[in-house]
N, C-alpha and C. Protein backbone atom coordinates (compact mmCIF):
# COMPACT_ATOMS: atom_id res chain seq x y z
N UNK A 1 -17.84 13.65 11.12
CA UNK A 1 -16.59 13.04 10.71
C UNK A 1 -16.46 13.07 9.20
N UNK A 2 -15.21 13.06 9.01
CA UNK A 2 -14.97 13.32 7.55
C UNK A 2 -14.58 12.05 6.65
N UNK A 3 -14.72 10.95 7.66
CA UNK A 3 -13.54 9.53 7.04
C UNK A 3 -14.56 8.42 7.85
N UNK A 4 -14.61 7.14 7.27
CA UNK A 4 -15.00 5.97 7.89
C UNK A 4 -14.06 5.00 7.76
N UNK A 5 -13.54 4.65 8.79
CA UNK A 5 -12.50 3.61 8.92
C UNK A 5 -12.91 1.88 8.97
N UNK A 6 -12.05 1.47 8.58
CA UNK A 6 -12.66 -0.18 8.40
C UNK A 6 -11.39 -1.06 8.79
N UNK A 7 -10.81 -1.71 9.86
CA UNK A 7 -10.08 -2.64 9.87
C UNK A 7 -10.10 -4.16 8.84
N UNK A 8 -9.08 -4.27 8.28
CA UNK A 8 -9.12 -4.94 7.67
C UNK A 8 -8.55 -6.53 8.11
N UNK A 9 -8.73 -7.89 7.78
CA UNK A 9 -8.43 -8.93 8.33
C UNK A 9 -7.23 -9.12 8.87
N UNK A 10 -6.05 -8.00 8.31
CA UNK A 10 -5.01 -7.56 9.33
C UNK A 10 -5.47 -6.65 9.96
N UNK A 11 -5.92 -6.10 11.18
CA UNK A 11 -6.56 -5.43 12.06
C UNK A 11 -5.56 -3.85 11.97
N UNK A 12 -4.17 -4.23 11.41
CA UNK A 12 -3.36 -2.76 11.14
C UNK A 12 -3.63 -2.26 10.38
N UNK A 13 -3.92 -2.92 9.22
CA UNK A 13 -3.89 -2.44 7.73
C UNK A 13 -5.48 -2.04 7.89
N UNK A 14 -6.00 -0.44 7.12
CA UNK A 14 -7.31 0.21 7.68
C UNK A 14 -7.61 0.78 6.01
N UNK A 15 -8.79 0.19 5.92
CA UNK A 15 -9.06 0.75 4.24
C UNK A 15 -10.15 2.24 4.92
N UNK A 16 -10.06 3.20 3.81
CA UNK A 16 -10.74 4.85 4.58
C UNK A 16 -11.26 5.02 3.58
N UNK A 17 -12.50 5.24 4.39
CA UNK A 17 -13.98 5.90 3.20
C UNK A 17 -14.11 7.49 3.18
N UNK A 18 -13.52 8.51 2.17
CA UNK A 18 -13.47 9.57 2.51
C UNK A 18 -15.35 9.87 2.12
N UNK A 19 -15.33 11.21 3.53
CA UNK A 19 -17.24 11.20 2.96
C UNK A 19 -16.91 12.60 1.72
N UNK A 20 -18.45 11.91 0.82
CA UNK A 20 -18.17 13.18 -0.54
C UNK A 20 -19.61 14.24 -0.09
N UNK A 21 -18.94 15.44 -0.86
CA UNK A 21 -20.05 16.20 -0.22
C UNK A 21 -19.50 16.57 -1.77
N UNK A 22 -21.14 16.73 -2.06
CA UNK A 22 -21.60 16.72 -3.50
C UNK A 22 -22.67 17.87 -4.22
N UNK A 23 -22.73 19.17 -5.05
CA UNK A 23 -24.03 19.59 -5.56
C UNK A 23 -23.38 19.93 -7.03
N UNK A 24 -24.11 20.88 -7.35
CA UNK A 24 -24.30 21.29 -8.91
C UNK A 24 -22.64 21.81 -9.56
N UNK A 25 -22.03 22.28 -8.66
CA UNK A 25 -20.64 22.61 -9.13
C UNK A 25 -19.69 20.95 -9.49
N UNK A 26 -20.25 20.20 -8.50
CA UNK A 26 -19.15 19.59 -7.94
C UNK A 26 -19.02 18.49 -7.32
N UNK A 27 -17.87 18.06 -6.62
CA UNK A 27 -18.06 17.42 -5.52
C UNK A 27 -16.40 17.96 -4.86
N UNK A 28 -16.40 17.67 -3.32
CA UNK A 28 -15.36 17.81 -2.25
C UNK A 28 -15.12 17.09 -1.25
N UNK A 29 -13.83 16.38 -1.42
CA UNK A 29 -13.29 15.80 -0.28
C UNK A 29 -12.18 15.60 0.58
N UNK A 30 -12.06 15.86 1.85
CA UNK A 30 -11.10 15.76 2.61
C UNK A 30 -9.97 14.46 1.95
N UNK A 31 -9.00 14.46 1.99
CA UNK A 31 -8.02 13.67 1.77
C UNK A 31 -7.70 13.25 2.85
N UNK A 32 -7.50 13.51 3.72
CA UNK A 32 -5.92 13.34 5.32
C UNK A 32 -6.86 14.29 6.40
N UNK A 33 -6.92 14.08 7.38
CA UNK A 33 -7.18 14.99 8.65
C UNK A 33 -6.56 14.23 9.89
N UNK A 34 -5.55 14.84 10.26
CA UNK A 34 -4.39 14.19 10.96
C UNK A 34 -5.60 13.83 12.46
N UNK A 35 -6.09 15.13 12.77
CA UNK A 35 -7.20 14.62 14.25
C UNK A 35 -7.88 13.68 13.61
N UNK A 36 -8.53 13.47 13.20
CA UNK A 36 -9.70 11.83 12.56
C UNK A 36 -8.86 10.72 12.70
N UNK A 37 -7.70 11.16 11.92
CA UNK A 37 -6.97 9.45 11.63
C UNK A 37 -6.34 9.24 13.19
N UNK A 38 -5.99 10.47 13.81
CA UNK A 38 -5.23 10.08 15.46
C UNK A 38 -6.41 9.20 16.23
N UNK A 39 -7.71 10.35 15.65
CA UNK A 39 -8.66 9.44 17.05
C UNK A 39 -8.77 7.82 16.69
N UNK A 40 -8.39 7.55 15.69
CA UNK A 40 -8.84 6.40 14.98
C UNK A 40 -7.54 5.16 15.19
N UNK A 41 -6.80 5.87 16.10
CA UNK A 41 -5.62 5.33 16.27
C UNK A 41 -4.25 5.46 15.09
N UNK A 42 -4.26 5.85 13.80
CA UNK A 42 -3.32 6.26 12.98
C UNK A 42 -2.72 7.34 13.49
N UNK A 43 -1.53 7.20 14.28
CA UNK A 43 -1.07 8.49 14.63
C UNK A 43 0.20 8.95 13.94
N UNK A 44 0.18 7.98 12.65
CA UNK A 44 1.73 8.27 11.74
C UNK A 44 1.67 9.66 11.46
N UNK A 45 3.07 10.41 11.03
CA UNK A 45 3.16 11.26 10.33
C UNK A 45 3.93 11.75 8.89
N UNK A 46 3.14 11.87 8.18
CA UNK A 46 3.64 11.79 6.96
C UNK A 46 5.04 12.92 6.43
N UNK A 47 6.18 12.51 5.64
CA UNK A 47 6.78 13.51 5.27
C UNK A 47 7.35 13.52 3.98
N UNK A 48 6.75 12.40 3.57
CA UNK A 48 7.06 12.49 1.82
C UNK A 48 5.81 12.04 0.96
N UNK A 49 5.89 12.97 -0.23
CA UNK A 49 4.11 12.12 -0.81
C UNK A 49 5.18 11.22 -2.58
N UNK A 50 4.62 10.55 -3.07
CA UNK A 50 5.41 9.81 -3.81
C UNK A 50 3.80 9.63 -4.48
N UNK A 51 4.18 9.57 -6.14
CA UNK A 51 3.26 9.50 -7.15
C UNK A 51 4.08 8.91 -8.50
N UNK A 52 3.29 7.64 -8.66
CA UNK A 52 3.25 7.04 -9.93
C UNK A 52 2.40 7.06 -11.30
N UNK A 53 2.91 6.92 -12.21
CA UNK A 53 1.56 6.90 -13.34
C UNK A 53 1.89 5.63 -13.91
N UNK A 54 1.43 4.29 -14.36
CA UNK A 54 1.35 2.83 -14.55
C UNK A 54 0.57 2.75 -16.39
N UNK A 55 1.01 1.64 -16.47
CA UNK A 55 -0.09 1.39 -17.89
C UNK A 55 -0.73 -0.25 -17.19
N UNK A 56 -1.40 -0.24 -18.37
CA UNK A 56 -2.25 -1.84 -17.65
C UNK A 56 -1.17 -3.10 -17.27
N UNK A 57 -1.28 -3.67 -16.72
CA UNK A 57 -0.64 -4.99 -16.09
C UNK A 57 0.51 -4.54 -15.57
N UNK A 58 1.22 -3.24 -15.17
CA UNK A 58 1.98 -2.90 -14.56
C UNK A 58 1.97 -3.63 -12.88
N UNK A 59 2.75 -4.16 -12.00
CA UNK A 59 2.69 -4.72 -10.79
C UNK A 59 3.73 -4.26 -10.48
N UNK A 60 4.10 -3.15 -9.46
CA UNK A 60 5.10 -2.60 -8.56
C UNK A 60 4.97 -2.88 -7.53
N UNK A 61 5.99 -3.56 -6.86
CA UNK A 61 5.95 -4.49 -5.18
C UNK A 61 6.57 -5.99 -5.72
N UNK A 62 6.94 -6.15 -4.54
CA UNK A 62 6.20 -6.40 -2.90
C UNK A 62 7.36 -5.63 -2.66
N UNK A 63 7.07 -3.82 -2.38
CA UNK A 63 8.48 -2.69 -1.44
C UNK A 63 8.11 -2.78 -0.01
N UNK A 64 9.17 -2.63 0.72
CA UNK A 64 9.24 -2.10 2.07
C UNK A 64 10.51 -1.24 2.44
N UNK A 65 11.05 -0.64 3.05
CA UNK A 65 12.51 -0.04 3.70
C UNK A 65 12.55 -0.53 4.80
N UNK A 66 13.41 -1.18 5.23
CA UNK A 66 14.33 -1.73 6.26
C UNK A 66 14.37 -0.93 7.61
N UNK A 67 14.54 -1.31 8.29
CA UNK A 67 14.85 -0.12 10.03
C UNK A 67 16.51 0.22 9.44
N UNK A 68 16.69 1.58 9.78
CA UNK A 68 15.61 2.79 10.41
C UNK A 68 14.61 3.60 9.42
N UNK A 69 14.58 3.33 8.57
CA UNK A 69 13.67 4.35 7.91
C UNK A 69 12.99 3.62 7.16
N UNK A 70 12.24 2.46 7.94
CA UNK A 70 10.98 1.73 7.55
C UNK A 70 9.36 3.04 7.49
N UNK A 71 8.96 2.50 6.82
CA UNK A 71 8.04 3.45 6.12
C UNK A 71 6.03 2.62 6.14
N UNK A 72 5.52 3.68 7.14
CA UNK A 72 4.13 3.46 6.76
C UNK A 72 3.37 3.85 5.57
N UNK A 73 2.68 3.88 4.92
CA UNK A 73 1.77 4.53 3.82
C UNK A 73 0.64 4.82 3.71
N UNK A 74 0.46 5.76 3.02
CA UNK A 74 -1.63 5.91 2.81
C UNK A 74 -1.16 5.99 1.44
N UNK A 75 -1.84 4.61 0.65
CA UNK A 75 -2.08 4.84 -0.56
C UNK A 75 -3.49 5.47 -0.90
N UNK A 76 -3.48 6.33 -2.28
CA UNK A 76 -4.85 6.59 -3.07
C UNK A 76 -4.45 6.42 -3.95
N UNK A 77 -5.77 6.64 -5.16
CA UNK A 77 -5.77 6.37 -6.62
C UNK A 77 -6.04 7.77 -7.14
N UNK A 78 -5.54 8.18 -7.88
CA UNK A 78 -6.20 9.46 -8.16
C UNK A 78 -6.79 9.38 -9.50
N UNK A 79 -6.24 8.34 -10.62
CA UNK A 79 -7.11 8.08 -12.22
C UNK A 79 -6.52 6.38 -11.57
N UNK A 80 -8.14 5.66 -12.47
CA UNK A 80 -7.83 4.16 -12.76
C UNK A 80 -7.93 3.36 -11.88
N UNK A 81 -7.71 2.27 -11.69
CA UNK A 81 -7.94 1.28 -10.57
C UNK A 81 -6.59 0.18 -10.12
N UNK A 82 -6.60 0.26 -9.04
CA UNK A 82 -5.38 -1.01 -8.85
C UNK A 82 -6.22 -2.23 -8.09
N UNK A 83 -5.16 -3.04 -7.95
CA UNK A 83 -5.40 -4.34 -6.73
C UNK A 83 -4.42 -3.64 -5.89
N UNK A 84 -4.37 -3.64 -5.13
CA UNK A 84 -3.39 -2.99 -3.76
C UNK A 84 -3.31 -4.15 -2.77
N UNK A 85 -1.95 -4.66 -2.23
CA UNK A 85 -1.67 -5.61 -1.39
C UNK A 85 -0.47 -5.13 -0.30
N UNK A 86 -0.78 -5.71 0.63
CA UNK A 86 -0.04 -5.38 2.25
C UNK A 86 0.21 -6.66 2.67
N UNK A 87 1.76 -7.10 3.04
CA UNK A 87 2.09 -8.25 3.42
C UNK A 87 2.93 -8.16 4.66
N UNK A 88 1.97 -8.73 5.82
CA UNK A 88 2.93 -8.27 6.99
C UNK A 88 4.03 -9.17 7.06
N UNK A 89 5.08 -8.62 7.54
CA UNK A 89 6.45 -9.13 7.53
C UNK A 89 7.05 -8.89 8.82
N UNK A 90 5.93 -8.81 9.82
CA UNK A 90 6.57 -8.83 11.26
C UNK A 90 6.54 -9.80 12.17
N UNK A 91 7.94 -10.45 12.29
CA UNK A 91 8.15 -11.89 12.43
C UNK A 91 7.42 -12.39 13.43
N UNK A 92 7.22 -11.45 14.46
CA UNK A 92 7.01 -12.17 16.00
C UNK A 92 4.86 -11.68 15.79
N UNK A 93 4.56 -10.80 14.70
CA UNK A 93 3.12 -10.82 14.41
C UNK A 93 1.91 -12.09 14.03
N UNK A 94 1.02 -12.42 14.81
CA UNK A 94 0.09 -13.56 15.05
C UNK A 94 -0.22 -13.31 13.27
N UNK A 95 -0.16 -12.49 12.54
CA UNK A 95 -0.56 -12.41 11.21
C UNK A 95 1.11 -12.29 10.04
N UNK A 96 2.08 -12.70 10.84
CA UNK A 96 3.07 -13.11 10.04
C UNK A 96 2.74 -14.03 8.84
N UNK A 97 3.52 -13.35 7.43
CA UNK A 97 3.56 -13.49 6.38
C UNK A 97 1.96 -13.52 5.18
N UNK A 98 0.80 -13.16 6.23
CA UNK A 98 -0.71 -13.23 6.18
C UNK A 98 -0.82 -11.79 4.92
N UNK A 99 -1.59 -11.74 3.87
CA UNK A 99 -1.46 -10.40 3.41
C UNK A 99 -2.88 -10.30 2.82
N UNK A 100 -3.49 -8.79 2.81
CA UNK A 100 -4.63 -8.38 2.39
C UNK A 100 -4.45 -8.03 1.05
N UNK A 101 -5.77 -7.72 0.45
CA UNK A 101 -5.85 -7.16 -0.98
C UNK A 101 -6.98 -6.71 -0.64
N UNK A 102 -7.06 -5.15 -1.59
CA UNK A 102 -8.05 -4.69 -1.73
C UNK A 102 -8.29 -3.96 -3.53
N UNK A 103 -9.15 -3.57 -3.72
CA UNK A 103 -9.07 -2.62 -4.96
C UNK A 103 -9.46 -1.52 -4.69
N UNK A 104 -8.38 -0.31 -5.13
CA UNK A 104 -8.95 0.50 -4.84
C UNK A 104 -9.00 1.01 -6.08
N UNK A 105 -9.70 2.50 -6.40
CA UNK A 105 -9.93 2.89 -7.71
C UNK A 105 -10.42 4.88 -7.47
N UNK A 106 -10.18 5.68 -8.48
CA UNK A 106 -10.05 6.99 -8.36
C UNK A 106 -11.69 7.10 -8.33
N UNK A 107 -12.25 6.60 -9.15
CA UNK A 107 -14.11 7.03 -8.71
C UNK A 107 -14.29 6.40 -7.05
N UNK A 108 -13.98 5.51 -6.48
CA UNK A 108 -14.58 5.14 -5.17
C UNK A 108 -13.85 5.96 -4.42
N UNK A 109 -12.76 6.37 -4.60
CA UNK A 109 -11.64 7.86 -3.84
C UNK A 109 -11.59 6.93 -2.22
N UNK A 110 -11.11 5.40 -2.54
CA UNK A 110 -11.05 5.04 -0.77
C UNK A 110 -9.12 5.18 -0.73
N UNK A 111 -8.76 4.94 0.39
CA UNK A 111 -7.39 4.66 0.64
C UNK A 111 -7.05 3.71 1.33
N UNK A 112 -6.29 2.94 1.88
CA UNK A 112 -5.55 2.19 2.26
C UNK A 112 -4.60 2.47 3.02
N UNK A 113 -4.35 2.38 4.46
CA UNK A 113 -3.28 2.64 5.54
C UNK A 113 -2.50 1.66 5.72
N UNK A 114 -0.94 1.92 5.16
CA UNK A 114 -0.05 0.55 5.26
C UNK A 114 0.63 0.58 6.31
N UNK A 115 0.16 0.00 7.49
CA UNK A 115 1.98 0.28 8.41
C UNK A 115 2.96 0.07 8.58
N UNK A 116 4.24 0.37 9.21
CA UNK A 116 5.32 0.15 9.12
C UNK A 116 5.18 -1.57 9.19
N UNK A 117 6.58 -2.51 8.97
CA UNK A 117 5.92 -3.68 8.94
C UNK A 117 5.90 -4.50 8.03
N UNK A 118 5.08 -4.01 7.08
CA UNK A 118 4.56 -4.37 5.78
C UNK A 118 5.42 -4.04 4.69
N UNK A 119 5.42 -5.58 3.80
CA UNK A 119 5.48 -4.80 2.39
C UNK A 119 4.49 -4.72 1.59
N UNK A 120 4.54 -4.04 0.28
CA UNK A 120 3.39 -3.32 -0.81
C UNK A 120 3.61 -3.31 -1.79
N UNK A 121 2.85 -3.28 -2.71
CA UNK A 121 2.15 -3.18 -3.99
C UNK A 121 1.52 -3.37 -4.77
N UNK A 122 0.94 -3.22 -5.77
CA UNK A 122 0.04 -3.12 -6.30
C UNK A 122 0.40 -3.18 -7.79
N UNK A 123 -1.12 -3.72 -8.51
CA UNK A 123 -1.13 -4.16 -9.96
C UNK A 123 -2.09 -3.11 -10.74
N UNK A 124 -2.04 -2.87 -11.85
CA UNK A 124 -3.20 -1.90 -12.69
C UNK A 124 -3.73 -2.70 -13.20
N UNK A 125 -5.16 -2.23 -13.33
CA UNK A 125 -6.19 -3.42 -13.93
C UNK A 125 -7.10 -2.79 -14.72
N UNK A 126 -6.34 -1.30 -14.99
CA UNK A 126 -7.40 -0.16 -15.86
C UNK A 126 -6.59 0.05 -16.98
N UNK A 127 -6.90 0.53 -17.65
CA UNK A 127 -5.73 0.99 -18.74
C UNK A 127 -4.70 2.03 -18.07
N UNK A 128 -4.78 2.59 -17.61
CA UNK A 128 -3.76 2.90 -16.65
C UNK A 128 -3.98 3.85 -14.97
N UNK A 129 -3.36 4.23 -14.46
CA UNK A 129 -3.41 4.46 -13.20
C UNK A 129 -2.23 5.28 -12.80
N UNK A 130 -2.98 6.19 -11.72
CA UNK A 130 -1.92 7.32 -11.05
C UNK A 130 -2.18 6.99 -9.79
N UNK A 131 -1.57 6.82 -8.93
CA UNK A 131 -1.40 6.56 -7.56
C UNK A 131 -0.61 7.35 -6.95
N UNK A 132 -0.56 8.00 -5.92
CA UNK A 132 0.01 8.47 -4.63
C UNK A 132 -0.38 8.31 -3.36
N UNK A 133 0.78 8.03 -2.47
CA UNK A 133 1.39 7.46 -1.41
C UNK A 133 1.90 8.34 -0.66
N UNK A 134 1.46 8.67 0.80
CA UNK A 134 2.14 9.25 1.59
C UNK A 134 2.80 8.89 2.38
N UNK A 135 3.97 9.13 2.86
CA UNK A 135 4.92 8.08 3.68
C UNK A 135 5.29 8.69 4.79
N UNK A 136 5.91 7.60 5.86
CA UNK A 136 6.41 7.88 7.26
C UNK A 136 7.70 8.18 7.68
N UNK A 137 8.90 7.76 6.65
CA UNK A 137 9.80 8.44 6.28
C UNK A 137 10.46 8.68 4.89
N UNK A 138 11.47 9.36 4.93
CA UNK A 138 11.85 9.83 3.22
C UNK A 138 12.75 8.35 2.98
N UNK A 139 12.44 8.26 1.45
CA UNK A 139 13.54 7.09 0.51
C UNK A 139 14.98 7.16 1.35
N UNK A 140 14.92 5.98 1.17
CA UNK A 140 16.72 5.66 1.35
C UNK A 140 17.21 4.02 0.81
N UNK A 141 17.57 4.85 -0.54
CA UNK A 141 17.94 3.94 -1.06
C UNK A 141 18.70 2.42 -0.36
N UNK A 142 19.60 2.66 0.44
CA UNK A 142 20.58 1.67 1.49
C UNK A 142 19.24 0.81 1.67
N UNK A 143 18.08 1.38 2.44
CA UNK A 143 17.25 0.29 3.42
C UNK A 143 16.35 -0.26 2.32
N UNK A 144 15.96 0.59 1.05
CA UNK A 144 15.35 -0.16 0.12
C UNK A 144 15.28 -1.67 -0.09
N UNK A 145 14.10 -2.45 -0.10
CA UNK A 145 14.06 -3.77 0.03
C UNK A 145 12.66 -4.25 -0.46
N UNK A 146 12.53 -5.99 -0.66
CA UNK A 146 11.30 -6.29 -1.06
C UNK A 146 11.03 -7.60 -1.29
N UNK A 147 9.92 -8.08 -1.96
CA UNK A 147 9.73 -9.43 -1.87
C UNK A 147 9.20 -9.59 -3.33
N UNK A 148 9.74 -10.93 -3.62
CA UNK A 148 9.06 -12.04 -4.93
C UNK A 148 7.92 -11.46 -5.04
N UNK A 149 7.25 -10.71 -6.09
CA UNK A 149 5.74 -10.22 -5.94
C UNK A 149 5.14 -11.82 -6.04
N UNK A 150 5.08 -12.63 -6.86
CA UNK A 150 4.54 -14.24 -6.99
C UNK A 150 5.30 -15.24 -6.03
N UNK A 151 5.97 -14.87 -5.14
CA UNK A 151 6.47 -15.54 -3.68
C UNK A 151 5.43 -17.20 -3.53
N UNK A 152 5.43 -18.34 -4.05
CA UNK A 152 4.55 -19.44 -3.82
C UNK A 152 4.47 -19.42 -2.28
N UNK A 153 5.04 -19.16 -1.61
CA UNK A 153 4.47 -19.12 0.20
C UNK A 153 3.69 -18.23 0.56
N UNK A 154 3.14 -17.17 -0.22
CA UNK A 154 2.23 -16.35 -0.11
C UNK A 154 0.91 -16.44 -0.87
N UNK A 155 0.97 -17.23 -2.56
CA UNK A 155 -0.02 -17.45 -2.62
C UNK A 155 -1.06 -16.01 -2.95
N UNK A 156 -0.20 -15.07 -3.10
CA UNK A 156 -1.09 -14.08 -3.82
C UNK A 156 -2.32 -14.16 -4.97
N UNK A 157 -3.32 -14.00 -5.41
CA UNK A 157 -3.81 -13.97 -6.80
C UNK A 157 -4.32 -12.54 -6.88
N UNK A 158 -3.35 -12.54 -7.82
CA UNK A 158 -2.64 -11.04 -8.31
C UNK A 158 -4.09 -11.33 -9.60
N UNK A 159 -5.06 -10.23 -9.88
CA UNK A 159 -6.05 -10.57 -10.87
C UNK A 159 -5.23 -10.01 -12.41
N UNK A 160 -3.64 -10.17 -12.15
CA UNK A 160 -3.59 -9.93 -13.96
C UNK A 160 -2.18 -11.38 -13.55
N UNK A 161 -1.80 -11.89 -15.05
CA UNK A 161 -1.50 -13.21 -15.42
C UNK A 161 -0.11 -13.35 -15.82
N UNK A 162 0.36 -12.05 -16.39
CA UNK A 162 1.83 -11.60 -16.78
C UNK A 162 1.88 -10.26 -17.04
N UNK A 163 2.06 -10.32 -15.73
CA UNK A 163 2.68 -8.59 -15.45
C UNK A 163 3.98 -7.97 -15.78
N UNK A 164 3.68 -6.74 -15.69
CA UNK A 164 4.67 -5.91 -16.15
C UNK A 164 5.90 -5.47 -15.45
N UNK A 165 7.04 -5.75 -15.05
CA UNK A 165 7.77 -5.80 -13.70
C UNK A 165 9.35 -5.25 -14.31
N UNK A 166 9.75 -4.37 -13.07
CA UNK A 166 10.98 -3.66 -13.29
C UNK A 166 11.85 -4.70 -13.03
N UNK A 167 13.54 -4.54 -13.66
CA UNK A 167 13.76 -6.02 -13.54
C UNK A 167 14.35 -6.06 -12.28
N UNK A 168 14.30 -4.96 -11.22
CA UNK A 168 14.66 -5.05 -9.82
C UNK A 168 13.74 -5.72 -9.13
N UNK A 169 12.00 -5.45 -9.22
CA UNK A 169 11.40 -5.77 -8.46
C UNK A 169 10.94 -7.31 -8.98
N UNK A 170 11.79 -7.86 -10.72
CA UNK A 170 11.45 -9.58 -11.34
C UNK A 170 12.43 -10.74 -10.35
N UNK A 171 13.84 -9.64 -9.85
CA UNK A 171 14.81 -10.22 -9.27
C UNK A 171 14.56 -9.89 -7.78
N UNK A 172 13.46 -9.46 -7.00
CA UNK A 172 13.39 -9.82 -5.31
C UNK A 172 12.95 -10.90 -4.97
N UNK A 173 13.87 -11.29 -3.84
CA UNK A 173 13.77 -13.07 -3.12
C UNK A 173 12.63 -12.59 -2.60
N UNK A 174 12.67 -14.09 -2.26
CA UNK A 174 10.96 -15.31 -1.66
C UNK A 174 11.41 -14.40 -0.36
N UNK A 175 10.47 -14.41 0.29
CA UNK A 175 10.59 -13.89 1.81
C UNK A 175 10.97 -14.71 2.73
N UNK A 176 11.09 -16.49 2.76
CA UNK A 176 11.65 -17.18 3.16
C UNK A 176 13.20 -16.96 2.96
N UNK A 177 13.80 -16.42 2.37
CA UNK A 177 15.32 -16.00 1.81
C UNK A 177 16.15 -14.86 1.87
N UNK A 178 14.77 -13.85 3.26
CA UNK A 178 14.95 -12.65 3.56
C UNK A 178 15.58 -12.76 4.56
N UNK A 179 16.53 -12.47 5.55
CA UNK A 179 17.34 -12.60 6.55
C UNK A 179 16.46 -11.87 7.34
N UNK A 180 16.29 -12.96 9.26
CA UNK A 180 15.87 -12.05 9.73
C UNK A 180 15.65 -10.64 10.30
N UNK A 181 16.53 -10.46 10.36
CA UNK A 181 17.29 -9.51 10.70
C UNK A 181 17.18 -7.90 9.79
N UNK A 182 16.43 -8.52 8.48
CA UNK A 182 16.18 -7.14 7.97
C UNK A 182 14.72 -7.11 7.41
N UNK A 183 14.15 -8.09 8.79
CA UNK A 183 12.49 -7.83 8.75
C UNK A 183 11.92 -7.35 10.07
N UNK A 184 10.83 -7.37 10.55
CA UNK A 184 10.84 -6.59 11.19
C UNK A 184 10.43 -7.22 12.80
């Protein structure tokens, strides 16, 4: 196998250990192998890849898209390190409004499987950071949507103190203020 999978305390959300195969040139690793992640139960399919480059205390999120073109993800890091967070937002889910964090970072080369569901994002905690994201469907602006990244009913601790925030994602409501109807 090329990947070690790990359920995370949301049992959806799956952090992936790619294996490194390593000598004198180098090193090499699988990114994605659609059979591994199926047997593993990930049977999304990706059709857009989306890449950011961040400076430190940058925090982009809490995104999701709306039905119909709600969107799963595999985040990686490719330079630098983030905090990476998944907040399920599926009303009738035993882990409603419950959200993970992990760090991921371009030397540990792990990823993060977001599923539909969820919203996301993540903070830089390196001097800066490139991230890409593969998704389950393409942008659409219309369903574009998101949450208070500092939401007090969530209770995040985001490890930077005053972040850096677009003023779209300074102005998204509390998730209590999200209509149900355009969660999931």
């Amino acid at each position: 196998m090329s990947f070690q999978f790990k359920r995370l305390s949301i049992p959806d959300v799956v952090l992936i250990d790619a294996v490194l195969h390593q000598d004198g040139r180098g090193c090499f690793w699988e990114g994605y192998k659609r059979s591994e992640f199926a047997a593993f139960g990930i049977n999304s399919f990706f059709v857009q890849e989306n890449r950011s480059v961040s400076s430190q205390s940058v925090l982009r999120g809490l995104h999701y898209q709306k039905n119909p073109k709600a969107q799963g993800k595999l985040v990686q890091v490719l330079e630098g390190t983030i905090f990476d967070v998944a907040v399920d937002i599926r009303f009738e889910s035993p882990t409603y409004r419950q959200w993970v964090g992990v760090t991921l970072s371009a030397e540990e080369r792990r990823q993060i499987f977001v599923p539909v569901g969820f919203a996301h994002g993540f903070c830089v905690i390196s001097e800066t950071a490139q991230v890409t994201y593969k998704v389950t469907e393409e942008y659409s602006p219309q369903d574009d949507a998101g949450i208070l990244w500092n939401d007090p009913d969530l209770s995040i601790p985001w490890p930077i103190h005053d972040p850096i925030l677009s003023k779209k994602d300074a102005a998204l409501p509390r998730l209590n203020n999200i209509k149900r109807s355009d969660l999931f």
